[in-house]
PDB file of N, CA and C in Angstrom:
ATOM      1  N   UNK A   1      -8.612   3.312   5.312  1.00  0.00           N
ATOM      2  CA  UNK A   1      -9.439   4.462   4.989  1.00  0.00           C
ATOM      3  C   UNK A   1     -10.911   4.083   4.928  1.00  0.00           C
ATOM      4  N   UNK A   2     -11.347   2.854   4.260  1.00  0.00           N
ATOM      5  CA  UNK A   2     -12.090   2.488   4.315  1.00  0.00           C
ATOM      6  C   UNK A   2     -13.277   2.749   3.534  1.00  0.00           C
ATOM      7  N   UNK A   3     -12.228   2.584   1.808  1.00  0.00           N
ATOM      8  CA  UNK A   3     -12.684   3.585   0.136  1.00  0.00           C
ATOM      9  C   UNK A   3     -11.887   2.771  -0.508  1.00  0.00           C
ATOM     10  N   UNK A   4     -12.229   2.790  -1.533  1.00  0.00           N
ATOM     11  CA  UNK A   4     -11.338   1.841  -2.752  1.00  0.00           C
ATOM     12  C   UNK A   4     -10.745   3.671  -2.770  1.00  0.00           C
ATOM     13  N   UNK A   5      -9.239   3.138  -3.210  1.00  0.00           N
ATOM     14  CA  UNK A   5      -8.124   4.883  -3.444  1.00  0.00           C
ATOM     15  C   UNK A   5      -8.713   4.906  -4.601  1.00  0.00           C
ATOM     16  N   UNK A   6      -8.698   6.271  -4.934  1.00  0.00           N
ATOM     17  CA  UNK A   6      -8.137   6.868  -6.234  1.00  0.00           C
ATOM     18  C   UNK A   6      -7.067   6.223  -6.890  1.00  0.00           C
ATOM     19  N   UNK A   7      -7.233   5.794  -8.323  1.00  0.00           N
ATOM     20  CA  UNK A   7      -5.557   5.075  -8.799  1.00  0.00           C
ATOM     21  C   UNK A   7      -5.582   4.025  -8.764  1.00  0.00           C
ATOM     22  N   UNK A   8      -6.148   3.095  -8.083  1.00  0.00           N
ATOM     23  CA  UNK A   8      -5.931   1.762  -7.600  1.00  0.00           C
ATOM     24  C   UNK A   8      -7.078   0.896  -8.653  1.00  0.00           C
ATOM     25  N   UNK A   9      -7.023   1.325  -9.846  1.00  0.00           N
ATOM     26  CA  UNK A   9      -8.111   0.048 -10.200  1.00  0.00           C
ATOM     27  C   UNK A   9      -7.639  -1.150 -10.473  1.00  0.00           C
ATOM     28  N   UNK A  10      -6.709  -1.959 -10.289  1.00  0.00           N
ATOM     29  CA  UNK A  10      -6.268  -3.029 -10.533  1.00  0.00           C
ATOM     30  C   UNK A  10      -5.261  -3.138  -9.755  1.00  0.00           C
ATOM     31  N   UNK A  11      -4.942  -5.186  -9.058  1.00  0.00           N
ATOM     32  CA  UNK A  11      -3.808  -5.330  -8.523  1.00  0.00           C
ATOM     33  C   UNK A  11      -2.496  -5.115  -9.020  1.00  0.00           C
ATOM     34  N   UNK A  12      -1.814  -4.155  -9.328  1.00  0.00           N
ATOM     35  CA  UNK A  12      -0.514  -4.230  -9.966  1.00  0.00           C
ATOM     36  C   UNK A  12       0.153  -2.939  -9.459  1.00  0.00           C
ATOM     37  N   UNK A  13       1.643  -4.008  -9.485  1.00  0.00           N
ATOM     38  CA  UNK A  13       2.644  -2.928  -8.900  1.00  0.00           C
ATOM     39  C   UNK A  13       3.277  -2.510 -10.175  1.00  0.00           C
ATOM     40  N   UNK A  14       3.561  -1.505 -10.595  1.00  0.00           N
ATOM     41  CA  UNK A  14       4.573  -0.851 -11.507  1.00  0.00           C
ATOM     42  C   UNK A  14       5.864  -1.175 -10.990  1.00  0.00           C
ATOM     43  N   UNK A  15       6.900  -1.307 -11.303  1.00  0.00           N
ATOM     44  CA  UNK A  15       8.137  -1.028 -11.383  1.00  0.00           C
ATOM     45  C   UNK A  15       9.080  -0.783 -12.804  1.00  0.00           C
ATOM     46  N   UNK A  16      10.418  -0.974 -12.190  1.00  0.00           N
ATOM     47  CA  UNK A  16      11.302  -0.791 -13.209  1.00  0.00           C
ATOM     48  C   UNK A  16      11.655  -2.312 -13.312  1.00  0.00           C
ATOM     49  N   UNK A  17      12.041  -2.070 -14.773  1.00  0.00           N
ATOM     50  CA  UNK A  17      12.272  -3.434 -15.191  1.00  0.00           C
ATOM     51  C   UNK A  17      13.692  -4.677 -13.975  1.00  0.00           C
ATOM     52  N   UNK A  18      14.298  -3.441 -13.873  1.00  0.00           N
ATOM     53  CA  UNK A  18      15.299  -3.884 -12.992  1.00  0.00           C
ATOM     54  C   UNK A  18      14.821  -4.667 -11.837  1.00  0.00           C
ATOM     55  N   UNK A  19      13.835  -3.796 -11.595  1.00  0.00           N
ATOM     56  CA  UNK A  19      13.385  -4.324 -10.027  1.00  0.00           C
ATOM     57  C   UNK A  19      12.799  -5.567 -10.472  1.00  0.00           C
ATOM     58  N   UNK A  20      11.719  -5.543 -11.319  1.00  0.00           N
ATOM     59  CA  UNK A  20      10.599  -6.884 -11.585  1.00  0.00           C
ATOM     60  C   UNK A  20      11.794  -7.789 -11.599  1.00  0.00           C
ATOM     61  N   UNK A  21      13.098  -7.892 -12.190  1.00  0.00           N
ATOM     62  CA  UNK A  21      13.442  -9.037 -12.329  1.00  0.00           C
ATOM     63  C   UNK A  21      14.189  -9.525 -11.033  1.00  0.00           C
ATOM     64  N   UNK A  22      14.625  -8.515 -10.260  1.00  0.00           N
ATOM     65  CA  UNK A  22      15.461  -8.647  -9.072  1.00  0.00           C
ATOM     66  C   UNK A  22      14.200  -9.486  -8.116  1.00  0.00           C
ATOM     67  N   UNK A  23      13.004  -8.174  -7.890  1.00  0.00           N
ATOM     68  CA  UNK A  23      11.642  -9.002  -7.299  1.00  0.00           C
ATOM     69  C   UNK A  23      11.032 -10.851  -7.785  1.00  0.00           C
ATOM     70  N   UNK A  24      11.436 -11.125  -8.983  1.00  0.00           N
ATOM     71  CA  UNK A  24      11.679 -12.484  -9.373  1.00  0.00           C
ATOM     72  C   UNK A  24      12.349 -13.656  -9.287  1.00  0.00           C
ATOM     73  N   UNK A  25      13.668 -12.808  -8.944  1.00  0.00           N
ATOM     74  CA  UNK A  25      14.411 -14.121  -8.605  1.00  0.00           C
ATOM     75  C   UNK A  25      14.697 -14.235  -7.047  1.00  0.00           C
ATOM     76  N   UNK A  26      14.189 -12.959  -6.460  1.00  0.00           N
ATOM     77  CA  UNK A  26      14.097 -13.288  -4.904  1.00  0.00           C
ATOM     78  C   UNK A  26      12.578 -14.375  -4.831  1.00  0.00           C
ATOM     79  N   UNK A  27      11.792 -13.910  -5.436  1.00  0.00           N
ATOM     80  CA  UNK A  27      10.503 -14.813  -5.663  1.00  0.00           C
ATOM     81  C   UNK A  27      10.851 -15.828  -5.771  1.00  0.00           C
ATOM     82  N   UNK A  28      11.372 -16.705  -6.956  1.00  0.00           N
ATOM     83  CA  UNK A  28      11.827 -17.937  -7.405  1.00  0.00           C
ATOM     84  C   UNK A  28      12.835 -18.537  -6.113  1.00  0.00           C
ATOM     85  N   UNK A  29      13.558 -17.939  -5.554  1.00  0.00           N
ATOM     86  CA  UNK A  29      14.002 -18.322  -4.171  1.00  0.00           C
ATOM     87  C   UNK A  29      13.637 -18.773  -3.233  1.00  0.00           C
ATOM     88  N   UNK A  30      12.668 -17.944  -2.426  1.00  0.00           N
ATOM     89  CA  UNK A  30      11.969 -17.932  -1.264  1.00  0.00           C
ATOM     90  C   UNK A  30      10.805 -19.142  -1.856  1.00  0.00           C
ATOM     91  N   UNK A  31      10.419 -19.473  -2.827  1.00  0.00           N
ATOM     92  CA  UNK A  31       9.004 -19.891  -3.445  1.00  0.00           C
ATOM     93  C   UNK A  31       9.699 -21.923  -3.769  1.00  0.00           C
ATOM     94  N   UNK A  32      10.965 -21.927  -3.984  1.00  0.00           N
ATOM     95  CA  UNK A  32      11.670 -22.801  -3.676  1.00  0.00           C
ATOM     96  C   UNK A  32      11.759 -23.573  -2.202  1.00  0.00           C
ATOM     97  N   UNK A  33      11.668 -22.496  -1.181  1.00  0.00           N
ATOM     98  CA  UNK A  33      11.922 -23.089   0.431  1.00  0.00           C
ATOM     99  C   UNK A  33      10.722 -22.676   0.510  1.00  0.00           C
ATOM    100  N   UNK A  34       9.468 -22.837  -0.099  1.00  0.00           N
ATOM    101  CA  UNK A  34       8.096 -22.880   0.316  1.00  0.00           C
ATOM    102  C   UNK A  34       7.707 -21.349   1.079  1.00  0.00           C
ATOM    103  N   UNK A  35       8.180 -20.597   0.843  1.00  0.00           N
ATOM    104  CA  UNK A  35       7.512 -19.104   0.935  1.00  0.00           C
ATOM    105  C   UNK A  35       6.941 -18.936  -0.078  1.00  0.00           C
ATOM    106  N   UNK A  36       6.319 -17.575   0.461  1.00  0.00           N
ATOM    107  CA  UNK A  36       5.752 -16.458  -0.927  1.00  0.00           C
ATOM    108  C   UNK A  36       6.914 -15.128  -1.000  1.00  0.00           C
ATOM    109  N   UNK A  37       6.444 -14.364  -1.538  1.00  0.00           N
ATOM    110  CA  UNK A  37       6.769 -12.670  -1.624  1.00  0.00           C
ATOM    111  C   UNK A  37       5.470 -12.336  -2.260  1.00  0.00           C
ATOM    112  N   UNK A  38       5.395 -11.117  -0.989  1.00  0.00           N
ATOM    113  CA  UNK A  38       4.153 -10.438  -1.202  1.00  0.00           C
ATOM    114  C   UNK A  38       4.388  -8.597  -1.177  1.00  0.00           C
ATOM    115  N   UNK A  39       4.408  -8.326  -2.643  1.00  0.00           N
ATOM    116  CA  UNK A  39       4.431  -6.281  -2.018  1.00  0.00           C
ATOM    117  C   UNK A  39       3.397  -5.968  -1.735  1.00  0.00           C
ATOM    118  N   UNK A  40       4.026  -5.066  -0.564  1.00  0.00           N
ATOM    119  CA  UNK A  40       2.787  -4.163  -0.113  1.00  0.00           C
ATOM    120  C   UNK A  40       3.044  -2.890  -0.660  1.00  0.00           C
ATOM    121  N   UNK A  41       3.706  -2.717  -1.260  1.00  0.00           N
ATOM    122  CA  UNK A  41       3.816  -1.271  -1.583  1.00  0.00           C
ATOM    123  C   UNK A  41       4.828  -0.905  -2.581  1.00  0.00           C
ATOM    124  N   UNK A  42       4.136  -0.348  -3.689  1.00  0.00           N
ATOM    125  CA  UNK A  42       5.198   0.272  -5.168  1.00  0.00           C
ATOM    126  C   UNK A  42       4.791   1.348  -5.311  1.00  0.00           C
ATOM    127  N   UNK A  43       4.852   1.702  -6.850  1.00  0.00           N
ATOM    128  CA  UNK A  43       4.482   2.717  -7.405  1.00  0.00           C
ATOM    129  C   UNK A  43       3.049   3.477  -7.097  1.00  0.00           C
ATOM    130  N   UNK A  44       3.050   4.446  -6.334  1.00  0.00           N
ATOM    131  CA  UNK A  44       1.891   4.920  -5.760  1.00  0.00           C
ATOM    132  C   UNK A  44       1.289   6.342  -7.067  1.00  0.00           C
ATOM    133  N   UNK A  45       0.551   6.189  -7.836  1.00  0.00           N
ATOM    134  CA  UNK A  45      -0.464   7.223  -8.752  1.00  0.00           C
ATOM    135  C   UNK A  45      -0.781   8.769  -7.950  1.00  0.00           C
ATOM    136  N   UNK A  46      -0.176   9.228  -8.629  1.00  0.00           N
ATOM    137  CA  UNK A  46      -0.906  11.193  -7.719  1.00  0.00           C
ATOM    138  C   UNK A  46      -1.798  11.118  -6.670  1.00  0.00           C
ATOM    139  N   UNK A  47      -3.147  10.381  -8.074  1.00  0.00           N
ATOM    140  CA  UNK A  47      -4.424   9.918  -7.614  1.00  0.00           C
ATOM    141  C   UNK A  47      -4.570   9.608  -6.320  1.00  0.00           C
ATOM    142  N   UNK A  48      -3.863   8.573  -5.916  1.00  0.00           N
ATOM    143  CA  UNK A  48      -3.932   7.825  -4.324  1.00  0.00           C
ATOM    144  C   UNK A  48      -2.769   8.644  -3.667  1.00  0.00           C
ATOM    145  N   UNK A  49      -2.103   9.682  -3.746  1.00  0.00           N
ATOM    146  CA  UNK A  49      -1.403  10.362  -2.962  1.00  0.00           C
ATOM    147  C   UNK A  49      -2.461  11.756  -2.419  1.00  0.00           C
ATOM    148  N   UNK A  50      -2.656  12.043  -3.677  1.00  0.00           N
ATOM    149  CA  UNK A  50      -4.073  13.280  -3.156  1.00  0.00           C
ATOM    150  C   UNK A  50      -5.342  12.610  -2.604  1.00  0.00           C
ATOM    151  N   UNK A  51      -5.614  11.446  -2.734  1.00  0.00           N
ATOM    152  CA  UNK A  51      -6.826  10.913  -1.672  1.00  0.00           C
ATOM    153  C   UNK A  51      -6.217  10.664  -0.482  1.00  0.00           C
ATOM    154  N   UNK A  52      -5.354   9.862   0.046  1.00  0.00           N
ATOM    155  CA  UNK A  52      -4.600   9.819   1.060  1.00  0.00           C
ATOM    156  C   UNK A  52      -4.937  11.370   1.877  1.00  0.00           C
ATOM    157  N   UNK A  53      -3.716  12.237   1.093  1.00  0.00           N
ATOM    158  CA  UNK A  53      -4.018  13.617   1.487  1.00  0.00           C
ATOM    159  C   UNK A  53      -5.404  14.092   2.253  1.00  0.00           C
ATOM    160  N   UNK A  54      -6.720  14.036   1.474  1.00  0.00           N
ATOM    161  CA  UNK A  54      -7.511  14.526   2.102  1.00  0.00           C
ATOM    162  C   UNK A  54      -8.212  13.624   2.625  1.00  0.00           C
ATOM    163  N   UNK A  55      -7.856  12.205   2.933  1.00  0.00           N
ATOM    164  CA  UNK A  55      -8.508  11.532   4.067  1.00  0.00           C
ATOM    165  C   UNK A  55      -7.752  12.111   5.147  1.00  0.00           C
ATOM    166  N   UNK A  56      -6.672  12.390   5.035  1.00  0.00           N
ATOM    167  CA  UNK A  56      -6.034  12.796   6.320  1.00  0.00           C
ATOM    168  C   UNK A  56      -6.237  14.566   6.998  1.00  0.00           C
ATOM    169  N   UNK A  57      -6.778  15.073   5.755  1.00  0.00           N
ATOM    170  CA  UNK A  57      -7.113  16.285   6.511  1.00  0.00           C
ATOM    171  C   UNK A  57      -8.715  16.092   7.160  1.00  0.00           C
ATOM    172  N   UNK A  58      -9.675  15.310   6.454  1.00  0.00           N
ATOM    173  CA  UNK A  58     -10.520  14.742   7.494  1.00  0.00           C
ATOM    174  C   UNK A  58     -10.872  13.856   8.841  1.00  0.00           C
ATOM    175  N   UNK A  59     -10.468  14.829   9.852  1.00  0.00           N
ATOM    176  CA  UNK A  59      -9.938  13.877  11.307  1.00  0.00           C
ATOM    177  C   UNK A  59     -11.169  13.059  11.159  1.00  0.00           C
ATOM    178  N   UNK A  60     -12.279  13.435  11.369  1.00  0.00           N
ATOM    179  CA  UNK A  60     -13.465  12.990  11.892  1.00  0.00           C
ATOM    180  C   UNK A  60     -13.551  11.725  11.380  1.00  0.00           C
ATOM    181  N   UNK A  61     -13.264  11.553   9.931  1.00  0.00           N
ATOM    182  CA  UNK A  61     -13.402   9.891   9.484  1.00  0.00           C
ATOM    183  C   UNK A  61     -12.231   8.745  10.208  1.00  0.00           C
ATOM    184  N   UNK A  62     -12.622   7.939  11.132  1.00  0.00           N
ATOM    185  CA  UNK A  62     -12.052   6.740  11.280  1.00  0.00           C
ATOM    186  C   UNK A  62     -12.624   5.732  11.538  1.00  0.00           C
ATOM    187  N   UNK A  63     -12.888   5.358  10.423  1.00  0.00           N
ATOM    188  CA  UNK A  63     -13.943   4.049  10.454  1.00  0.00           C
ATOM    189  C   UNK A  63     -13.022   3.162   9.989  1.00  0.00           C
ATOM    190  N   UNK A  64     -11.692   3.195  10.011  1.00  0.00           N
ATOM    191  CA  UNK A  64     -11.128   1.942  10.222  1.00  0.00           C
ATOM    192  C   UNK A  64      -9.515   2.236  11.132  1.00  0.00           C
ATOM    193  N   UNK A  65      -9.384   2.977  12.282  1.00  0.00           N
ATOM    194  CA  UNK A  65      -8.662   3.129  13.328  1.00  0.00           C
ATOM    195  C   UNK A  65      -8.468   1.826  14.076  1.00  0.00           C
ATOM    196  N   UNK A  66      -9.412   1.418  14.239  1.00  0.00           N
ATOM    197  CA  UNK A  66      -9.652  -0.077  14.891  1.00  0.00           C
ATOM    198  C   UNK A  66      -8.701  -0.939  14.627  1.00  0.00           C
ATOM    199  N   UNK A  67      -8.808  -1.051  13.335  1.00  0.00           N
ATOM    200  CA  UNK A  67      -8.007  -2.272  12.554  1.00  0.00           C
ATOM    201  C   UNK A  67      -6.858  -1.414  12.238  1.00  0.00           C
ATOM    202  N   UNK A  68      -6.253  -0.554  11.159  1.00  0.00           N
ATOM    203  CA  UNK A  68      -5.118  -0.354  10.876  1.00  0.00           C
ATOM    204  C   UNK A  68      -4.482   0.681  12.002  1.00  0.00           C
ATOM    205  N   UNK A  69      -5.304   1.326  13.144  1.00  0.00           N
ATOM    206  CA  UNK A  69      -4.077   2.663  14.328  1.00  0.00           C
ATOM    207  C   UNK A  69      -4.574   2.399  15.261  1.00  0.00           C
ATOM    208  N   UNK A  70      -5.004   1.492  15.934  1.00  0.00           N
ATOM    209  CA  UNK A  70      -5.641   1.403  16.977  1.00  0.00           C
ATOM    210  C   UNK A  70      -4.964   1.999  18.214  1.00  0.00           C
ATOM    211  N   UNK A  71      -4.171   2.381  18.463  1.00  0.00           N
ATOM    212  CA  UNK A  71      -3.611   3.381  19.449  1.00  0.00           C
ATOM    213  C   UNK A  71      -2.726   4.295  19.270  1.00  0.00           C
ATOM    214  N   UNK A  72      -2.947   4.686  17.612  1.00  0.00           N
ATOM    215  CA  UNK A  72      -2.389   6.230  17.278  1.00  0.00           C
ATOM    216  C   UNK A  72      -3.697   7.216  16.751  1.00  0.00           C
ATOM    217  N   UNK A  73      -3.332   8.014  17.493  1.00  0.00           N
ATOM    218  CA  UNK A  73      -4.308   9.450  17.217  1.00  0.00           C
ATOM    219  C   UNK A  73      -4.386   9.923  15.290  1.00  0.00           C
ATOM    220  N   UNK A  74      -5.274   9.841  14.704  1.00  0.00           N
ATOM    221  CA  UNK A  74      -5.405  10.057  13.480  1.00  0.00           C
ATOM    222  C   UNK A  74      -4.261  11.186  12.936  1.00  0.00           C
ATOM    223  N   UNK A  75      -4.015  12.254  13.595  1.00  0.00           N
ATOM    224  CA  UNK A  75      -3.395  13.516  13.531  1.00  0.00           C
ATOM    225  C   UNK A  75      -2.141  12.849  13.339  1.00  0.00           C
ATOM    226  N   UNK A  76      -1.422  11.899  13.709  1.00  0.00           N
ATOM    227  CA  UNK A  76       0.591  11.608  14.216  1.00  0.00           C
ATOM    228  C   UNK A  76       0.671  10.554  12.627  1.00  0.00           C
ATOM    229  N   UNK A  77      -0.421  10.107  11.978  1.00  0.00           N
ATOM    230  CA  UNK A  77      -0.270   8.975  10.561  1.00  0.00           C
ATOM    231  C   UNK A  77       0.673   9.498   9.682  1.00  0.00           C
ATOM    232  N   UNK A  78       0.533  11.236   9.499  1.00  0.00           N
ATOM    233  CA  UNK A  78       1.475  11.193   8.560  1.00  0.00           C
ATOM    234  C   UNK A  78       2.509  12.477   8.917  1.00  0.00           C
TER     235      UNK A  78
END
């Protein structure tokens, strides 16, 4: 988008407790045979669902198509 979101003031994923610990011991696994685990994506805030929203009803902004759609038409993202 090429905006700090709405919602997003800090790195952290929410989950359920269930998950953090499931997400942990796959961590402690993979981090054993010299990987990481990295989320890209949890608990998403209104906030960054309604900015999303109206970046996407603004075609005209793509100042970062380049890097994240580079050969999808702004209109087909969501």
């Amino acid at each position: 988008m090429g905006d700090r979101i709405d919602g997003y003031e800090k790195p952290v994923a929410l989950l359920t407790k269930e998950a953090a610990e499931a997400l942990k011991a796959v961590s402690d696994d993979v981090k054993a045979q010299g990987y990481r685990l990295k989320i890209y994506d949890a608990y998403r805030p209104q906030r960054a669902v309604t900015h999303f929203m109206n970046w996407a009803k603004e075609t005209s902004d793509t100042r970062m198509k380049e890097y994240f759609y580079p050969n999808l038409d702004k209109s087909v993202l969501f």
